[in-house]
N, C-alpha and C. Protein backbone atom coordinates (compact mmCIF):
# COMPACT_ATOMS: atom_id res chain seq x y z
N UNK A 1 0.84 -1.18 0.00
CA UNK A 1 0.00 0.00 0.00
C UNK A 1 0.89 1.25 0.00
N UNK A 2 0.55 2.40 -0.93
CA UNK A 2 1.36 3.73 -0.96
C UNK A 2 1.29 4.37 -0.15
N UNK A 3 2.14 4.82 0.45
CA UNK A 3 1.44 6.35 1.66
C UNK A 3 0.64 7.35 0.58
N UNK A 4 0.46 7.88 1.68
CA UNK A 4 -0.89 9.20 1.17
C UNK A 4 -0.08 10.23 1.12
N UNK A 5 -0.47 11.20 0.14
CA UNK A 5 0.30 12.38 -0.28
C UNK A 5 0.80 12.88 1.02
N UNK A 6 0.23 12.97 1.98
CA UNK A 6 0.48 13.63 3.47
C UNK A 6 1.49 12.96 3.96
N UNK A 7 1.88 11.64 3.94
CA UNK A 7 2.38 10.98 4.66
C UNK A 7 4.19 10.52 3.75
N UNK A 8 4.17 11.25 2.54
CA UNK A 8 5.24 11.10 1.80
C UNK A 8 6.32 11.96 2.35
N UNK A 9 7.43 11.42 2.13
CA UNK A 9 8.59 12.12 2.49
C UNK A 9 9.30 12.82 1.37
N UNK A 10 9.67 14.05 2.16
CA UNK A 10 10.48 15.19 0.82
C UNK A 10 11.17 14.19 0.41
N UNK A 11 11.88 15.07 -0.81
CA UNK A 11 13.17 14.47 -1.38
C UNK A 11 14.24 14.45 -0.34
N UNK A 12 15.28 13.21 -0.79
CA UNK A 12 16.46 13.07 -0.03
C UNK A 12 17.46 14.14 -0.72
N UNK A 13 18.60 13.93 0.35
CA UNK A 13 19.20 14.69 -0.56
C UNK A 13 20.29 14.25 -1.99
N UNK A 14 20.30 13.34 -2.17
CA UNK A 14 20.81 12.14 -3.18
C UNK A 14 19.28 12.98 -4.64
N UNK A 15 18.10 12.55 -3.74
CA UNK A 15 17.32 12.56 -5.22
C UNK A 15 17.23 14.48 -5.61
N UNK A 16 17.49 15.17 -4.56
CA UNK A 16 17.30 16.91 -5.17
C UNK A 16 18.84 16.67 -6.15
N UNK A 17 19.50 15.64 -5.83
CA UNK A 17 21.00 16.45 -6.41
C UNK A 17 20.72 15.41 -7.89
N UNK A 18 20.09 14.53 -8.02
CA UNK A 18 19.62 14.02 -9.32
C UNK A 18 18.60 14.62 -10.32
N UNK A 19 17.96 15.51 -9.58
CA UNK A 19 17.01 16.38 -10.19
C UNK A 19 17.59 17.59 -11.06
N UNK A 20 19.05 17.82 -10.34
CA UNK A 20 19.75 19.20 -10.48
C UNK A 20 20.44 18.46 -12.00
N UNK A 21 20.74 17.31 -11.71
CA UNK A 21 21.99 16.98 -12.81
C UNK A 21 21.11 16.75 -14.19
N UNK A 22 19.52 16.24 -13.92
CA UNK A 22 18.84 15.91 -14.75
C UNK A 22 18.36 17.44 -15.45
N UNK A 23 18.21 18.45 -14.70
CA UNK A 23 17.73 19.95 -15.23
C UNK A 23 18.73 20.47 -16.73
N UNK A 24 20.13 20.56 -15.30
CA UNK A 24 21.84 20.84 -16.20
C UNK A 24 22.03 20.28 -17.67
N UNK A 25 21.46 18.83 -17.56
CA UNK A 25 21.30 18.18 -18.85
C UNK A 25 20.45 18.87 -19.92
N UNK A 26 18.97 19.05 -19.47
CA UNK A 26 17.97 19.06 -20.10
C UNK A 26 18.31 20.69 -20.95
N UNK A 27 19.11 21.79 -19.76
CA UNK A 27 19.54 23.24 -20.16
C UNK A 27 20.25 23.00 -21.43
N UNK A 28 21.47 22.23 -21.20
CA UNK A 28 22.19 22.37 -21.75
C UNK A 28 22.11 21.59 -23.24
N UNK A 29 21.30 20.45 -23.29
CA UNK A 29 20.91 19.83 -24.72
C UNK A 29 19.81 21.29 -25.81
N UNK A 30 18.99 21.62 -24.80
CA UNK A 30 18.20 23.05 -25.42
C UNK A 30 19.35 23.93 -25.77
N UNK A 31 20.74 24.14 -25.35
CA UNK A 31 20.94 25.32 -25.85
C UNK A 31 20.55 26.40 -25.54
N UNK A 32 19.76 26.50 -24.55
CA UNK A 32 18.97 27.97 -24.01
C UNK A 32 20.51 28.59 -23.19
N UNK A 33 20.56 30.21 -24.04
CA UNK A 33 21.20 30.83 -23.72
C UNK A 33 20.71 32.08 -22.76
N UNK A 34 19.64 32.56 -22.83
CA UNK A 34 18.72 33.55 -22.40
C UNK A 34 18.28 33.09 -21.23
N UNK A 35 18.73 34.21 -20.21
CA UNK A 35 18.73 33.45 -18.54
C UNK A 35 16.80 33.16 -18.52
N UNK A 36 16.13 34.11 -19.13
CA UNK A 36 14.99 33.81 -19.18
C UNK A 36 14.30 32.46 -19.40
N UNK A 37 14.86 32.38 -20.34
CA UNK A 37 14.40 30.64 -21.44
C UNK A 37 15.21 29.40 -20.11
N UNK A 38 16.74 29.57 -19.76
CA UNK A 38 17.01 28.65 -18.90
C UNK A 38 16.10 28.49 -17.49
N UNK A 39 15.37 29.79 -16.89
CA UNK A 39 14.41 29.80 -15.73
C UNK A 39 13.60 28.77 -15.79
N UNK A 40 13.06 29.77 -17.51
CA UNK A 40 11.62 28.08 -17.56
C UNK A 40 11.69 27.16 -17.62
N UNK A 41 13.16 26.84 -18.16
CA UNK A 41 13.23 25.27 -18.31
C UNK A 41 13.21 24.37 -16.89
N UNK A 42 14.43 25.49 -16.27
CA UNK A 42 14.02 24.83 -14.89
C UNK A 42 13.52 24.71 -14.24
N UNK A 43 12.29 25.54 -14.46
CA UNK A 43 11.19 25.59 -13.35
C UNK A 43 9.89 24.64 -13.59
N UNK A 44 10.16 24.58 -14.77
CA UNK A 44 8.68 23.41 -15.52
C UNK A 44 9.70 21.83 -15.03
N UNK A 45 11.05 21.71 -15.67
CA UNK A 45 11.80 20.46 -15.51
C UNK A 45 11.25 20.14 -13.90
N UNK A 46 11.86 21.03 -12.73
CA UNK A 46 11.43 20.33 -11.19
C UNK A 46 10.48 20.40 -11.05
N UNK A 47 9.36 20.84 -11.37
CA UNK A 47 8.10 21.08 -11.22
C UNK A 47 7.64 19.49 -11.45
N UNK A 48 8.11 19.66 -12.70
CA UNK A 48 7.35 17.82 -13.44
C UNK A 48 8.11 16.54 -12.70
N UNK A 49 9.40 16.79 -12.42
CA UNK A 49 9.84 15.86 -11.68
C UNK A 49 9.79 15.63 -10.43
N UNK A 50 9.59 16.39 -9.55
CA UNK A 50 9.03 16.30 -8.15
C UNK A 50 7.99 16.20 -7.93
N UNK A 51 7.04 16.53 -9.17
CA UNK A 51 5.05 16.13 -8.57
C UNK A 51 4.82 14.38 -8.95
N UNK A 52 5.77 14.28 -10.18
CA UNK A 52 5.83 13.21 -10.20
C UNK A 52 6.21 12.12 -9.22
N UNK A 53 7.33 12.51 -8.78
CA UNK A 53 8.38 11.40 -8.21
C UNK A 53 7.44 11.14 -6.45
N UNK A 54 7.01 12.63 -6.37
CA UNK A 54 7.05 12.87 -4.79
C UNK A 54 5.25 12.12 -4.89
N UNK A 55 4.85 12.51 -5.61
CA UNK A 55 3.05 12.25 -5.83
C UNK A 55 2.36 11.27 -6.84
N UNK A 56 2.87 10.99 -7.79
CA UNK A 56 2.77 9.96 -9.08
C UNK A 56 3.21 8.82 -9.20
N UNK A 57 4.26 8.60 -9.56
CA UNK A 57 4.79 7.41 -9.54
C UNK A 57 6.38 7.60 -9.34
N UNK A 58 7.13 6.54 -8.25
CA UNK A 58 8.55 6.77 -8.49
C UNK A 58 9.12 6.75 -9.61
N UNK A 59 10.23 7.50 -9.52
CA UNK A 59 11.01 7.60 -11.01
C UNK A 59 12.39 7.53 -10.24
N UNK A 60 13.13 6.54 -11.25
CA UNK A 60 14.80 6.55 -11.37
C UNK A 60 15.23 7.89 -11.67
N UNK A 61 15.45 8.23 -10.51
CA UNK A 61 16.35 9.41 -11.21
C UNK A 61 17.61 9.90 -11.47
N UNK A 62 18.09 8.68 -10.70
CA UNK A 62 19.74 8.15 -10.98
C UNK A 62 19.92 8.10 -12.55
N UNK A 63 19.26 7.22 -12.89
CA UNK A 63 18.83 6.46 -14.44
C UNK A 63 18.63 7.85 -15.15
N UNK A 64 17.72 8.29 -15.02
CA UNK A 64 17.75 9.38 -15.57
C UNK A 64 18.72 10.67 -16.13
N UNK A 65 19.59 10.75 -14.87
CA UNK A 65 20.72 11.57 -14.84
C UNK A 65 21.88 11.25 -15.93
N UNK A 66 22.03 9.78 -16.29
CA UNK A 66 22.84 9.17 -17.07
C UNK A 66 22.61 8.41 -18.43
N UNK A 67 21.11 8.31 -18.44
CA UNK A 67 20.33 7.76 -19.76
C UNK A 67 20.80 8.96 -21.14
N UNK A 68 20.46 8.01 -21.68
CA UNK A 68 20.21 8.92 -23.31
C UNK A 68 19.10 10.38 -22.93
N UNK A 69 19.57 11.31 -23.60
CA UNK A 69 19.20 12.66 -23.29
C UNK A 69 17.31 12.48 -24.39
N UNK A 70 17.54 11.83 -25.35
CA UNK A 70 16.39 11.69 -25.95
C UNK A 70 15.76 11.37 -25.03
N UNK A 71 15.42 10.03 -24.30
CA UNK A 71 14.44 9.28 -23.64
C UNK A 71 14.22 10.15 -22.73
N UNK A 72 15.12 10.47 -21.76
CA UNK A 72 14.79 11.69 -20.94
C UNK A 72 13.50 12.43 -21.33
N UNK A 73 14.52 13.47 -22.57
CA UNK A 73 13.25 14.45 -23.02
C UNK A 73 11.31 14.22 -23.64
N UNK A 74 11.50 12.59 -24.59
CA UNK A 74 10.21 11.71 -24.22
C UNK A 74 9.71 11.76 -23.06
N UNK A 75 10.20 10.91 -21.50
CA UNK A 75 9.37 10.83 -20.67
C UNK A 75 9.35 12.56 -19.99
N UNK A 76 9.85 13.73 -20.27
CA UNK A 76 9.39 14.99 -19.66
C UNK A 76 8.54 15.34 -20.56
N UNK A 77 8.52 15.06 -21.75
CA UNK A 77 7.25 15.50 -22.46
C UNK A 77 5.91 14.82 -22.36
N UNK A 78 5.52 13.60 -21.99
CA UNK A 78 5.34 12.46 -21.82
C UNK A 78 4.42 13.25 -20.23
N UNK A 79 5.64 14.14 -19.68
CA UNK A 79 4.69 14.53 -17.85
C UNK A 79 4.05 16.11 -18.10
N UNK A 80 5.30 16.14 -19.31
CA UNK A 80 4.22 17.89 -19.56
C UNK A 80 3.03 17.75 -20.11
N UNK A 81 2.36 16.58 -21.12
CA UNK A 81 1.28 16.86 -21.67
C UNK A 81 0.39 16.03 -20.55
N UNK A 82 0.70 15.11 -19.47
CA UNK A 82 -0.30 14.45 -19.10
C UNK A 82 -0.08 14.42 -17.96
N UNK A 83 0.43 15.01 -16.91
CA UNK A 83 0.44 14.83 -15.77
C UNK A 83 -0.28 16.03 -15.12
N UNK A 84 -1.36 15.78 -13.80
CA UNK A 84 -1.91 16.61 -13.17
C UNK A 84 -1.07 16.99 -12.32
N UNK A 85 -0.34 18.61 -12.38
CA UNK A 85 0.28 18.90 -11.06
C UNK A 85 -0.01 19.07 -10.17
N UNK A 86 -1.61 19.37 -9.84
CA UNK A 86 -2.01 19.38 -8.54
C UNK A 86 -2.68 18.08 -7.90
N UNK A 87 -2.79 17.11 -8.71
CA UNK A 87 -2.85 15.85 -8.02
C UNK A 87 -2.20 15.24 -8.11
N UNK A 88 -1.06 15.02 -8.83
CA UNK A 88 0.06 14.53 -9.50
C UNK A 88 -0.08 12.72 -9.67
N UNK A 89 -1.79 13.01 -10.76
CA UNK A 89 -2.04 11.66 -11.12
C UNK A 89 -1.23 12.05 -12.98
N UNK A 90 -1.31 10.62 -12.89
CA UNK A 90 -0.69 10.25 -14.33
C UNK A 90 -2.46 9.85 -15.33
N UNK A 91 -2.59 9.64 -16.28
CA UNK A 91 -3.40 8.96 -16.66
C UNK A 91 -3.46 7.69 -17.27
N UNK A 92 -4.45 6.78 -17.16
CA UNK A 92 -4.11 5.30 -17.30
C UNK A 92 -3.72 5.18 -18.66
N UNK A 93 -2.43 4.40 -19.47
CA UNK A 93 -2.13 4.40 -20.33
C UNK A 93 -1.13 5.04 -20.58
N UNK A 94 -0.96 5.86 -19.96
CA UNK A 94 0.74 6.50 -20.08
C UNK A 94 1.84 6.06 -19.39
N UNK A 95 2.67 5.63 -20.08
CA UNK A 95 4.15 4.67 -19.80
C UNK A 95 5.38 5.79 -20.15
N UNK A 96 5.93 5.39 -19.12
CA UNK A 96 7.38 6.45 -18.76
C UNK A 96 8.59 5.53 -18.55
N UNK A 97 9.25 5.89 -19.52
CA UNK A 97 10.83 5.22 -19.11
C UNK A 97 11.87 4.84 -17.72
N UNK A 98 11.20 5.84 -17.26
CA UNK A 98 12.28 6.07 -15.91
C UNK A 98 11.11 5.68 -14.90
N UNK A 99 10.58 4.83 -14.74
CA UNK A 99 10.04 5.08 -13.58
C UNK A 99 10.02 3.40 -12.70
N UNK A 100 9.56 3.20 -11.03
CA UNK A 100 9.86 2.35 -10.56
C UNK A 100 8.64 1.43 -10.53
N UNK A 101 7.56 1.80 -10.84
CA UNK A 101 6.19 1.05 -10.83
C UNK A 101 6.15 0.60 -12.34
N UNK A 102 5.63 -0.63 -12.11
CA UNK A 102 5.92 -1.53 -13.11
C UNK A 102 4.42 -1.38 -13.74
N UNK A 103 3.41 -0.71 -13.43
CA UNK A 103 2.06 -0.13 -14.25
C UNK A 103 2.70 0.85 -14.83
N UNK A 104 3.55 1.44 -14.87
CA UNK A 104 3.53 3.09 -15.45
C UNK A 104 4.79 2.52 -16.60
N UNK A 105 5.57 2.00 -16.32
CA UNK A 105 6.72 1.28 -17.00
C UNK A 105 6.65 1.09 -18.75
N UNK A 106 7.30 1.66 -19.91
CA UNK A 106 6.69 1.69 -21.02
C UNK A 106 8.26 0.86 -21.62
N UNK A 107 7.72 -0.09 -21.59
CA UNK A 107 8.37 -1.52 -22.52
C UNK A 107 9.38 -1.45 -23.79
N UNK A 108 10.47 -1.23 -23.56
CA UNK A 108 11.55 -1.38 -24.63
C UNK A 108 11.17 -1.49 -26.08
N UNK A 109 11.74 -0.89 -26.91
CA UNK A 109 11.48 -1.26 -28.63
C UNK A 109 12.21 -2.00 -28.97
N UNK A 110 12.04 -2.97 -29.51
CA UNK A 110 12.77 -4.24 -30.13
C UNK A 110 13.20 -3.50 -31.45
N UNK A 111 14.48 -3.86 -31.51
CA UNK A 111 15.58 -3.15 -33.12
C UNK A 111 14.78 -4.20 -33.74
N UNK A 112 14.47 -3.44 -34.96
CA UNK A 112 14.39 -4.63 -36.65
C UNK A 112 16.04 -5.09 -36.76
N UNK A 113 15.54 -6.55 -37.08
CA UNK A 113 16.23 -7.38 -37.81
C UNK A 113 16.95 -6.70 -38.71
């Protein structure tokens, strides 16, 4: 059984410093030079990753920090179009790369032959 939003614990400090390395990434693949454009990025990036992680479903965020920068940017797009931030439900049917619940979990692509 999950704890209840109330009963969840902040981030450690291991997962804020995976969040930071996962942002640094996400800045720096955009190219955003304009302190403006880097704000938003970071502020939508922790936003989506802490309503998630802390309220939704766990996410690797180790994994994350060191994965392919594509898949990354899939599963943040993946929380920008469908994740409720103020309930920080997912909706049924949406599968995320990084994550520790094996319902939310979106299944490898097999290479062609």
């Amino acid at each position: 059984m999950q704890p209840s939003n109330q009963q969840r614990q902040p981030l450690t400090h291991l997962e804020h410093k995976a969040i930071l390395r996962i942002i640094k990434r996400v800045i720096a693949h955009k190219g955003a030079t304009e302190t403006r454009i880097r704000n938003r990025i970071y502020d939508v990036t922790e936003q989506l990753l802490r309503m998630c992680h802390l309220r939704g479903c766990a996410l690797d965020l180790e994994a994350m920090g060191t994965a392919e920068i594509a898949l990354v940017l899939e599963d943040l797009s993946t929380l920008r179009n469908h994740l409720n931030t103020r309930t920080g439900n997912l909706p049924y049917g949406q599968r995320l790369h990084f994550t520790h619940n094996v319902a939310f979990k979106k299944k490898p692509q097999r290479e062609a032959a």
